[in-house]
C-alpha atoms as a PDB file:
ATOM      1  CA  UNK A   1       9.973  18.814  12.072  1.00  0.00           C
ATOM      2  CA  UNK A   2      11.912  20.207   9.167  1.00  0.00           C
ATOM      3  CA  UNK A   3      12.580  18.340   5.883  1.00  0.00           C
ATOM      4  CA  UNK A   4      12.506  14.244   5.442  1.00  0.00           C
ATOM      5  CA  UNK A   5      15.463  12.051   7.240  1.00  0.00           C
ATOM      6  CA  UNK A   6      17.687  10.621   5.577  1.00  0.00           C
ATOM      7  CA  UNK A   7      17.207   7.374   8.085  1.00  0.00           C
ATOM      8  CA  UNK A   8      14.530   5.184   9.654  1.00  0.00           C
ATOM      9  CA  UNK A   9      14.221   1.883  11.025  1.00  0.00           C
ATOM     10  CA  UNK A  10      14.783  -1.337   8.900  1.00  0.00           C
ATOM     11  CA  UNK A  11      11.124  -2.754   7.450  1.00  0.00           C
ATOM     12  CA  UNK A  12      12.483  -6.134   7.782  1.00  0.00           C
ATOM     13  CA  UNK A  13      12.613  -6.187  11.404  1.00  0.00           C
ATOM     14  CA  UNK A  14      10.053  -8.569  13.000  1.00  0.00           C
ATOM     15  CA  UNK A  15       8.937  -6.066  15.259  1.00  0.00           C
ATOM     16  CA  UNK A  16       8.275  -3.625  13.197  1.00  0.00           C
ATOM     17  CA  UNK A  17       4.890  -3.829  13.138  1.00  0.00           C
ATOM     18  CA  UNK A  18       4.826  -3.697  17.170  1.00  0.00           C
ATOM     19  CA  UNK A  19       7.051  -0.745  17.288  1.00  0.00           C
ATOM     20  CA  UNK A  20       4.824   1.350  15.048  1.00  0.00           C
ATOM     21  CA  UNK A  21       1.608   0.678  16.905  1.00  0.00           C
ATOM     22  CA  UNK A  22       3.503   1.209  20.425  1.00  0.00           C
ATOM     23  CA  UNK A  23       6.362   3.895  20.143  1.00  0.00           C
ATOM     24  CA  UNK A  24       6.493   7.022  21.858  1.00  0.00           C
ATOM     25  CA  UNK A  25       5.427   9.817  19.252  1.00  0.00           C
ATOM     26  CA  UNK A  26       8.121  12.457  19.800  1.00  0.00           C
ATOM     27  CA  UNK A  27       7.420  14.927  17.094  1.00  0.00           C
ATOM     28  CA  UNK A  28       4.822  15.492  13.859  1.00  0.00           C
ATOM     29  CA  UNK A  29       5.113  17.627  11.057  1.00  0.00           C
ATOM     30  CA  UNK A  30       2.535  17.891   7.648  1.00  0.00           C
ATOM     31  CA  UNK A  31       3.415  16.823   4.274  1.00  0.00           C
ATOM     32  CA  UNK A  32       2.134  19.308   1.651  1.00  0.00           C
ATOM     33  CA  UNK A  33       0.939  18.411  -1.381  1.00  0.00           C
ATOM     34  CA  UNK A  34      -2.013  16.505  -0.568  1.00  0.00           C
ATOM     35  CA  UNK A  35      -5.364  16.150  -0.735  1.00  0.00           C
ATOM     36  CA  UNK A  36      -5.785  14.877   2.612  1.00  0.00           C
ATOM     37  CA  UNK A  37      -3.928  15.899   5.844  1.00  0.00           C
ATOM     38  CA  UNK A  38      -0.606  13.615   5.568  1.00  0.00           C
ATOM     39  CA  UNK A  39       2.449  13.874   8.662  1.00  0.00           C
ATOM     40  CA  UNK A  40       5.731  12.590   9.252  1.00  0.00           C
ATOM     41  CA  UNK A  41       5.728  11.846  12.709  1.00  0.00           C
ATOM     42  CA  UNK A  42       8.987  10.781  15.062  1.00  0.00           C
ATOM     43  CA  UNK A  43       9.106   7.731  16.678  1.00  0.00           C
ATOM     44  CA  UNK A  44      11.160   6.417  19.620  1.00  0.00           C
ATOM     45  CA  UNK A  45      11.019   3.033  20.863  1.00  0.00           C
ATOM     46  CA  UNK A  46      12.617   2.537  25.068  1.00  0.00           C
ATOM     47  CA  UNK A  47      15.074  -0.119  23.857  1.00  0.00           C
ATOM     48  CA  UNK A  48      16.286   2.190  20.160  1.00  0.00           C
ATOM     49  CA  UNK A  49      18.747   4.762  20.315  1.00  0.00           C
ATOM     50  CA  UNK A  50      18.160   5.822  16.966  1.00  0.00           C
ATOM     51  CA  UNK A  51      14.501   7.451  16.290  1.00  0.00           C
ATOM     52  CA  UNK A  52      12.216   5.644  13.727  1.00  0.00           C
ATOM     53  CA  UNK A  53       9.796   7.624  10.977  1.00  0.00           C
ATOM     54  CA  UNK A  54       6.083   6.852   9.895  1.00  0.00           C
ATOM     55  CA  UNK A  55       3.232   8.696   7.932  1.00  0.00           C
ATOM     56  CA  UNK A  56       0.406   9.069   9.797  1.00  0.00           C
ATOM     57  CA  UNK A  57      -2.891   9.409   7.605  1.00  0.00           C
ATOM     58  CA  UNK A  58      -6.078  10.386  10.084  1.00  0.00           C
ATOM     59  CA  UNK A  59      -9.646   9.727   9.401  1.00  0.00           C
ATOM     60  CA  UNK A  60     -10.579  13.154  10.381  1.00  0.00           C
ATOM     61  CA  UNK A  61      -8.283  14.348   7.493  1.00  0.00           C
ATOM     62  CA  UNK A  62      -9.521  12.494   4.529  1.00  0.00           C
ATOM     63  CA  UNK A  63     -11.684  14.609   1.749  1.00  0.00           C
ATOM     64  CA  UNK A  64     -14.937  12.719   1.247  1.00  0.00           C
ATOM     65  CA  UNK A  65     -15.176  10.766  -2.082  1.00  0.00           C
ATOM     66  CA  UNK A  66     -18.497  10.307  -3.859  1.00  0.00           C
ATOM     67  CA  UNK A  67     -17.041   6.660  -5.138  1.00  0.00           C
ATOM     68  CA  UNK A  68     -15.275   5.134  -1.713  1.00  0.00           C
ATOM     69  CA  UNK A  69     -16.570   4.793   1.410  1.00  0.00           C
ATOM     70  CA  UNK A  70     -15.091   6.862   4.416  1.00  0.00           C
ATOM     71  CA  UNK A  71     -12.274   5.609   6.434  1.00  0.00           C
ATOM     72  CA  UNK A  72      -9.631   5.084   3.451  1.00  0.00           C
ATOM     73  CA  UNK A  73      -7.092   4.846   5.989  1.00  0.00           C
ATOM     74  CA  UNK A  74      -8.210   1.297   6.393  1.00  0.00           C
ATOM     75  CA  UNK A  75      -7.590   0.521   2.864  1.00  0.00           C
ATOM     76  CA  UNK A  76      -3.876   1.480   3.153  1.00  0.00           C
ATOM     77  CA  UNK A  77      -3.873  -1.261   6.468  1.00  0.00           C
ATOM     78  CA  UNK A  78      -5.447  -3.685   4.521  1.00  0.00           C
ATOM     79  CA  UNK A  79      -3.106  -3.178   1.455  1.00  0.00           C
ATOM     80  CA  UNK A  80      -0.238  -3.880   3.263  1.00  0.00           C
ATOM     81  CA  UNK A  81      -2.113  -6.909   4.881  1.00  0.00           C
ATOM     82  CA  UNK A  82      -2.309  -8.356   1.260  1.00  0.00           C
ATOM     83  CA  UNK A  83       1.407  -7.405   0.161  1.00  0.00           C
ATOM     84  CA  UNK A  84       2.407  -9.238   3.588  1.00  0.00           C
ATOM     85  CA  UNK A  85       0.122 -12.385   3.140  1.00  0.00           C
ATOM     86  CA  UNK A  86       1.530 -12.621  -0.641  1.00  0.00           C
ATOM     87  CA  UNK A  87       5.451 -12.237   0.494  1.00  0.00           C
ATOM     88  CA  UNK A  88       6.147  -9.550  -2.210  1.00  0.00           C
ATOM     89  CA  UNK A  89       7.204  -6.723   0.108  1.00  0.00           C
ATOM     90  CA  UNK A  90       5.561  -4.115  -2.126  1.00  0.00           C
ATOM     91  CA  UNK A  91       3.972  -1.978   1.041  1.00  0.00           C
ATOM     92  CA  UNK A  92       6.082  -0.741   3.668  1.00  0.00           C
ATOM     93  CA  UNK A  93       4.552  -1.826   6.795  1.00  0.00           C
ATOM     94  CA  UNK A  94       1.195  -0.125   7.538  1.00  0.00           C
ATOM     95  CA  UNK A  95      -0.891  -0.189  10.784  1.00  0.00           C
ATOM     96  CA  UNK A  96      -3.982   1.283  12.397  1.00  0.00           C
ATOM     97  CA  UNK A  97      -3.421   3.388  15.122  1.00  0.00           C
ATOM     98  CA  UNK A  98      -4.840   6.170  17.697  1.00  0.00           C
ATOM     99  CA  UNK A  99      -2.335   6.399  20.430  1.00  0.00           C
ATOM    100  CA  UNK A 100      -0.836   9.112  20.888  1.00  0.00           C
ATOM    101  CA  UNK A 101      -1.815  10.740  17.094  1.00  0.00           C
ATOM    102  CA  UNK A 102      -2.854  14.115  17.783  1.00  0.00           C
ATOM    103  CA  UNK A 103      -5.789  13.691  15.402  1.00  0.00           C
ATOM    104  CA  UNK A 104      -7.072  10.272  16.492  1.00  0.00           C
ATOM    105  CA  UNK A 105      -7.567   7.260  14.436  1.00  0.00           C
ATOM    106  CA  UNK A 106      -5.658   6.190  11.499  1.00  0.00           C
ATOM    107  CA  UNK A 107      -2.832   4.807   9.640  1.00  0.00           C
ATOM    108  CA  UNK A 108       0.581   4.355  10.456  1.00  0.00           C
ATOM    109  CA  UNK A 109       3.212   3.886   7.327  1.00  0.00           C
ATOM    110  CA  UNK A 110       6.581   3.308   7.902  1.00  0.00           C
ATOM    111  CA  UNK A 111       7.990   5.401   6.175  1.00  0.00           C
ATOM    112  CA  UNK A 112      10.867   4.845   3.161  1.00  0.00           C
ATOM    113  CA  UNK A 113      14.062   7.037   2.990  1.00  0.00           C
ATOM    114  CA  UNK A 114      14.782   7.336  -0.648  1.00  0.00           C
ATOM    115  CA  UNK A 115      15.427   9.270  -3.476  1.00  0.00           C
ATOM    116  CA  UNK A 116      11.841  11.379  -3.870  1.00  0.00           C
ATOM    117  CA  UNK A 117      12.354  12.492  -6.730  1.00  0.00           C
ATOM    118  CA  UNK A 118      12.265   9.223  -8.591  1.00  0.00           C
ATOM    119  CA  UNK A 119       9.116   7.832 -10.213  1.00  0.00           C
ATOM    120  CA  UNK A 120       7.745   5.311 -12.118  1.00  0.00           C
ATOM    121  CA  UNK A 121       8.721   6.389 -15.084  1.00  0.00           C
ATOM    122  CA  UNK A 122      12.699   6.672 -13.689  1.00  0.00           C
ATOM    123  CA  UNK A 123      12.926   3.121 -12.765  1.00  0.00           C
ATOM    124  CA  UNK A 124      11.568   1.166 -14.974  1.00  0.00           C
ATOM    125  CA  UNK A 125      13.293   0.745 -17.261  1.00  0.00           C
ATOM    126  CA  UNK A 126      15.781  -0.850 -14.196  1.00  0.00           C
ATOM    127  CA  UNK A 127      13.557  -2.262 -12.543  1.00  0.00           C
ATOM    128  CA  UNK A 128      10.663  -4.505 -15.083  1.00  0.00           C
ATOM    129  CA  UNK A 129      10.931  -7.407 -13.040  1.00  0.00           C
ATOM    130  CA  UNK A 130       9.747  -5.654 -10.043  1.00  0.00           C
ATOM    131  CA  UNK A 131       7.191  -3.264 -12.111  1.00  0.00           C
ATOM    132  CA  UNK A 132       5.314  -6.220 -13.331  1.00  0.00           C
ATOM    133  CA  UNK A 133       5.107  -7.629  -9.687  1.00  0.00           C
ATOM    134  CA  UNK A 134       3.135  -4.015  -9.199  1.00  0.00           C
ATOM    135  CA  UNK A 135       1.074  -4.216 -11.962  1.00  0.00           C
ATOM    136  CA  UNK A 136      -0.459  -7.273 -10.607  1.00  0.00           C
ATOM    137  CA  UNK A 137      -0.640  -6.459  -7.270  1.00  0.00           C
ATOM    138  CA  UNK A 138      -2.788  -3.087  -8.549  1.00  0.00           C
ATOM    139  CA  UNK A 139      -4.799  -5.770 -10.442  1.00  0.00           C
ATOM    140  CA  UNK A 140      -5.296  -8.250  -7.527  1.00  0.00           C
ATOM    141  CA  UNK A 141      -5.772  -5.491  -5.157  1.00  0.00           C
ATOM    142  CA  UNK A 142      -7.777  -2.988  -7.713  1.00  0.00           C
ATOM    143  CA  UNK A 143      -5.621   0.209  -7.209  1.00  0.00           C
ATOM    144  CA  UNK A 144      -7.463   3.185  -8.437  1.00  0.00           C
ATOM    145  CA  UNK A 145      -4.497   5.392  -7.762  1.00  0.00           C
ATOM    146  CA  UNK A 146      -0.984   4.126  -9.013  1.00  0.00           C
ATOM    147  CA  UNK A 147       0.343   7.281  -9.741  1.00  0.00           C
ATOM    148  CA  UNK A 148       3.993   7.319 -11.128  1.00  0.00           C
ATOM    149  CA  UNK A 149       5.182   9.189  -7.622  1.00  0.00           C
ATOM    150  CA  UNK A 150       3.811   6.580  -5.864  1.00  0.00           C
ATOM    151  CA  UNK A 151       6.074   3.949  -6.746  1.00  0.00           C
ATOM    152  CA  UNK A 152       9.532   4.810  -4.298  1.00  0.00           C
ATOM    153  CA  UNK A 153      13.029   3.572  -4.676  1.00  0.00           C
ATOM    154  CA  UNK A 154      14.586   2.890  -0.498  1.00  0.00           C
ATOM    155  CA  UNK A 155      18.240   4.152   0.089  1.00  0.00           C
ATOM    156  CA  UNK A 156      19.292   0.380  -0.280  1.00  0.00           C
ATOM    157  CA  UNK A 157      17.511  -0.166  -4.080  1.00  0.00           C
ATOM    158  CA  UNK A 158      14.265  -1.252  -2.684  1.00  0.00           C
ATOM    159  CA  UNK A 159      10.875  -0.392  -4.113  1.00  0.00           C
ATOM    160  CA  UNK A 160       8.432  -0.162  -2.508  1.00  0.00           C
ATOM    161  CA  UNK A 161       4.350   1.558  -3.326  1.00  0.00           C
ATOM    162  CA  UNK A 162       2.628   3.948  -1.288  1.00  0.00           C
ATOM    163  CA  UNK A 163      -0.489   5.464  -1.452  1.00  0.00           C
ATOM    164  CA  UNK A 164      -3.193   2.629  -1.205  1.00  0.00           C
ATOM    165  CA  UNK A 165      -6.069   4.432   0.168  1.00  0.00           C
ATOM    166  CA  UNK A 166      -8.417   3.883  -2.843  1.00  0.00           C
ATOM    167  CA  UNK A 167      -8.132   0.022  -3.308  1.00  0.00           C
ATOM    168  CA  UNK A 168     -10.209  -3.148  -2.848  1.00  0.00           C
ATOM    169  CA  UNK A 169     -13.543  -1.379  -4.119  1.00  0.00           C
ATOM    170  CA  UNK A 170     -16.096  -3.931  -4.938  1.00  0.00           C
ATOM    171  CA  UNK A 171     -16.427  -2.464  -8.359  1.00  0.00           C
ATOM    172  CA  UNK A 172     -13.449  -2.206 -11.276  1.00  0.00           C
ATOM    173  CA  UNK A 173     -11.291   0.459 -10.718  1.00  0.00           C
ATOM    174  CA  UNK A 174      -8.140  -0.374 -11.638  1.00  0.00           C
ATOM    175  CA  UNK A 175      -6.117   2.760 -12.394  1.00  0.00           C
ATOM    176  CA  UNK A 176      -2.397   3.034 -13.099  1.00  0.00           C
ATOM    177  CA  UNK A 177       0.460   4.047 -15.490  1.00  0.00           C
ATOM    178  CA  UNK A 178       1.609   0.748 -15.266  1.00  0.00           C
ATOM    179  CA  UNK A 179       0.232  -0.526 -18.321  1.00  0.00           C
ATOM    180  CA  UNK A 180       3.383  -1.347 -20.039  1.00  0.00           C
ATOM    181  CA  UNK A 181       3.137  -5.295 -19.591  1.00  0.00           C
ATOM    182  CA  UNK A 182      -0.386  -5.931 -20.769  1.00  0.00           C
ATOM    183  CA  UNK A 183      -0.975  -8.904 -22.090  1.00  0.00           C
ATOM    184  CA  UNK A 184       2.300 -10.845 -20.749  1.00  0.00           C
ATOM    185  CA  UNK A 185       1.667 -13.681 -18.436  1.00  0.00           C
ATOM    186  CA  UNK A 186       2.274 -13.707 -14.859  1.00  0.00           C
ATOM    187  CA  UNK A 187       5.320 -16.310 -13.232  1.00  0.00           C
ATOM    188  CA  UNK A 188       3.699 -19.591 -11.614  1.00  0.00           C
ATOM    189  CA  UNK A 189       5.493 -18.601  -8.604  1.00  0.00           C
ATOM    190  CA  UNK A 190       3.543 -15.491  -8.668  1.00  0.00           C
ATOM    191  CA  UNK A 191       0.249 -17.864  -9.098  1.00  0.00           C
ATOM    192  CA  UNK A 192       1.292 -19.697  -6.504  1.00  0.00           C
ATOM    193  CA  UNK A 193       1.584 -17.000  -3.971  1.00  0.00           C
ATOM    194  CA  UNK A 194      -2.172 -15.917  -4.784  1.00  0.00           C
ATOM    195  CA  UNK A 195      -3.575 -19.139  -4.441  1.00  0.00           C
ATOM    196  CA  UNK A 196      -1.533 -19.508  -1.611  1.00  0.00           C
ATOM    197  CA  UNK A 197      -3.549 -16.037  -0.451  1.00  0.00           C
ATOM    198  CA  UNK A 198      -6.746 -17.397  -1.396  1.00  0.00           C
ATOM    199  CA  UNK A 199      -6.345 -20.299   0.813  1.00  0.00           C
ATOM    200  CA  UNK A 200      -6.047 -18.137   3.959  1.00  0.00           C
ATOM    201  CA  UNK A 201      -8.861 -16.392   3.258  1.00  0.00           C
ATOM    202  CA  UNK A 202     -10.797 -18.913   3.583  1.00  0.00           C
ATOM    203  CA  UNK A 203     -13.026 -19.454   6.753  1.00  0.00           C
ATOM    204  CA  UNK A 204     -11.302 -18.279  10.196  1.00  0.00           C
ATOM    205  CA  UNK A 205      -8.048 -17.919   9.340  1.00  0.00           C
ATOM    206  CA  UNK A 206      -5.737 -15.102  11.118  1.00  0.00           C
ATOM    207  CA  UNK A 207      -5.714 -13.032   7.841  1.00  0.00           C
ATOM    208  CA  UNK A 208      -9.354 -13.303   7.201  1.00  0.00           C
ATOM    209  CA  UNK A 209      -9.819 -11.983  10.596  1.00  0.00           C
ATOM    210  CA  UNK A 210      -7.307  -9.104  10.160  1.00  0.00           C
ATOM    211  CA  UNK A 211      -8.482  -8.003   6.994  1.00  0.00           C
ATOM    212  CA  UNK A 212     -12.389  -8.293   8.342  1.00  0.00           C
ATOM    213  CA  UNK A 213     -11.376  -5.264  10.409  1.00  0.00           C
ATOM    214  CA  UNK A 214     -10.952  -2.881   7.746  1.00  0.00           C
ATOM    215  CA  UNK A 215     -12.716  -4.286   4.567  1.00  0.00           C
ATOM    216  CA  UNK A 216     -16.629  -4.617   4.231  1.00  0.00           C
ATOM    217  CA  UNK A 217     -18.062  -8.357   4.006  1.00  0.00           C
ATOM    218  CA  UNK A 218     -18.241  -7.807  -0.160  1.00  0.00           C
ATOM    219  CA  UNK A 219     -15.072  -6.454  -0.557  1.00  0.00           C
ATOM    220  CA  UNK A 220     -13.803  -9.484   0.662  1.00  0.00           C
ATOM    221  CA  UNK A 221     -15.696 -11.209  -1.166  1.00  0.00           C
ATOM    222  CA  UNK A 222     -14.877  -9.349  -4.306  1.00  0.00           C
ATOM    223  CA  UNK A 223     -10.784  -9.910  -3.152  1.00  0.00           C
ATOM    224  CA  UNK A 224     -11.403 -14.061  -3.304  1.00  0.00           C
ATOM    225  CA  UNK A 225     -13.216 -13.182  -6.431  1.00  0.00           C
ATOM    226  CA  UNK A 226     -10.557 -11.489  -8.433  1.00  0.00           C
ATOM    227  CA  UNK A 227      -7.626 -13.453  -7.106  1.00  0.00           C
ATOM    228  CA  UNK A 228      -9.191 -16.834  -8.032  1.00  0.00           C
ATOM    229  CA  UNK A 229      -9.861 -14.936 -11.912  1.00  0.00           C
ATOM    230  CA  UNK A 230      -6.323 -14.426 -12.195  1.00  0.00           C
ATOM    231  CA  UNK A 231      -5.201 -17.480 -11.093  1.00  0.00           C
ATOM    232  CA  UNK A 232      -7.601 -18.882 -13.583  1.00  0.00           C
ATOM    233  CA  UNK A 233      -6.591 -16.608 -16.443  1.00  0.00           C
ATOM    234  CA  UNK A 234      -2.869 -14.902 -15.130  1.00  0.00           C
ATOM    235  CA  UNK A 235      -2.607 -12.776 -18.352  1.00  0.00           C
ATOM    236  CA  UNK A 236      -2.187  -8.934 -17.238  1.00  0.00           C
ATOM    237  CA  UNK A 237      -5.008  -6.843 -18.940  1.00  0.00           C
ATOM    238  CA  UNK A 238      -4.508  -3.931 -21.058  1.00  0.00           C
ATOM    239  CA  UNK A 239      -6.204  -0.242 -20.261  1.00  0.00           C
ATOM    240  CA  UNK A 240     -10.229  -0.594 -21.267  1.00  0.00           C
ATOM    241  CA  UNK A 241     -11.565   1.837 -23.566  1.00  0.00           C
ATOM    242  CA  UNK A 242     -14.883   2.106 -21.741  1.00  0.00           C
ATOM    243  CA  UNK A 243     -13.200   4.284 -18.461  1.00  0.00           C
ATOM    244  CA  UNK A 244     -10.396   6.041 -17.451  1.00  0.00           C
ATOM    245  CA  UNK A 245      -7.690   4.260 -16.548  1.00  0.00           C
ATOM    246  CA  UNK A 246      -4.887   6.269 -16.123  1.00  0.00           C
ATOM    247  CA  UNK A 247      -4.757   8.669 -12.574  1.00  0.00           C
ATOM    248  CA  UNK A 248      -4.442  11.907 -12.840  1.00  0.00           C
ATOM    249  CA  UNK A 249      -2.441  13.653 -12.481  1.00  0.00           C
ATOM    250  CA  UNK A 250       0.260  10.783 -13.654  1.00  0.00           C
ATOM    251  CA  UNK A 251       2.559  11.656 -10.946  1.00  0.00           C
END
């Protein structure tokens, strides 16, 4: 596979999720510059003319961490699980798979034709609305890795984040150059849509149940926990003094 296309299916598509779990893989390629083994692979569905384009992240290529447990992969599924739940289209649409993968188990991005080039730092000035909507996802979902490159502007404008394998940790983590809006208040819509998360994971609900597949009994835990804190006190906290909060390197 040579370079990145310049086309891939629409994220919006209520199928999508479907079509990345069940679509022929036609061809793979790596992505350098990474830590862990990262492809572009080529997708085509029976009924699509056109091809469709995901990043595949396997378990069997992740570099062991001494602070997160194996299998981030599942952190990037369960990431987009949250951005879903919330209605904030933040993650392009993530899921677990093995079939057909040459190396087995793990997760499936769609992925975003854009401008790669273009980083945090590029758009936001444009874009604050939308960069505060990321800095309190991070917080709700405790990125330890919001690098600048890993906010991505879509062809059509879009932004979306990538790069959510070290997430949800039970312990404070949060990471991120986006520390520009500490100490403003979040929207009540915003509120809304967390307490509006909270509710379904509550007992047996369908997201409770998806999310138990990839996120340990205290992590979920620790997810109810810190959404029903920032409900309770929705002001956006500045970087502590007492650990590093920035990722390195920034991009």
């Amino acid at each position: 596979m040579r370079g990145l296309p310049d086309a891939s299916w629409d994220p919006g598509r209520p199928d999508i999720e479907e079509l990345l779990v069940s679509a022929a893989v036609v061809d793979s390629g790596m992505i350098a510059s990474s830590s862990n083994y990262v492809f572009l692979v080529e997708l085509q569905a029976p009924d699509d003319a056109e091809p469709g384009y995901a990043v595949y992240k396997p378990e069997k290529g992740e570099t062991p961490l001494w602070d997160f447990p194996p299998s981030l992969y599942k952190r990037e599924v369960a990431t987009y699980l949250v951005s879903r739940a919330l209605g904030w289209e933040l993650v392009p649409p993530t899921v677990e798979r093995s079939e057909g993968l040459e190396h087995g188990v793990g997760s499936l991005q769609l992925f975003i034709p854009g401008d790669q080039s273009c980083t945090y730092f590029d758009l936001r000035d444009d874009h604050s609305e939308t960069m505060r909507r990321f800095a309190a996802f991070d917080w709700l979902t405790n990125n330890a890795d919001r690098k600048g490159g890993h906010v991505l502007q879509a062809n059509d404008g879009h932004l979306w984040g990538i790069d959510h394998g070290l997430t949800l940790h039970v312990e404070e983590k949060l990471r991120t150059v986006i520390w520009d809006y500490a100490g403003e208040r979040l929207p009540a819509p915003w509120l809304q849509d967390i307490a509006a998360l909270l509710a379904q994971l509550e007992g047996e609900s369908t997201l409770s149940t998806e999310l138990g597949r990839y996120l340990l009994p205290e992590e979920m835990e620790t997810l109810r926990e810190r959404g029903a804190a920032i409900v309770r006190e929705p002001i956006l906290p500045a970087p502590p003094d007492w650990r590093r909060p920035y990722p390195w390197p920034l991009i």
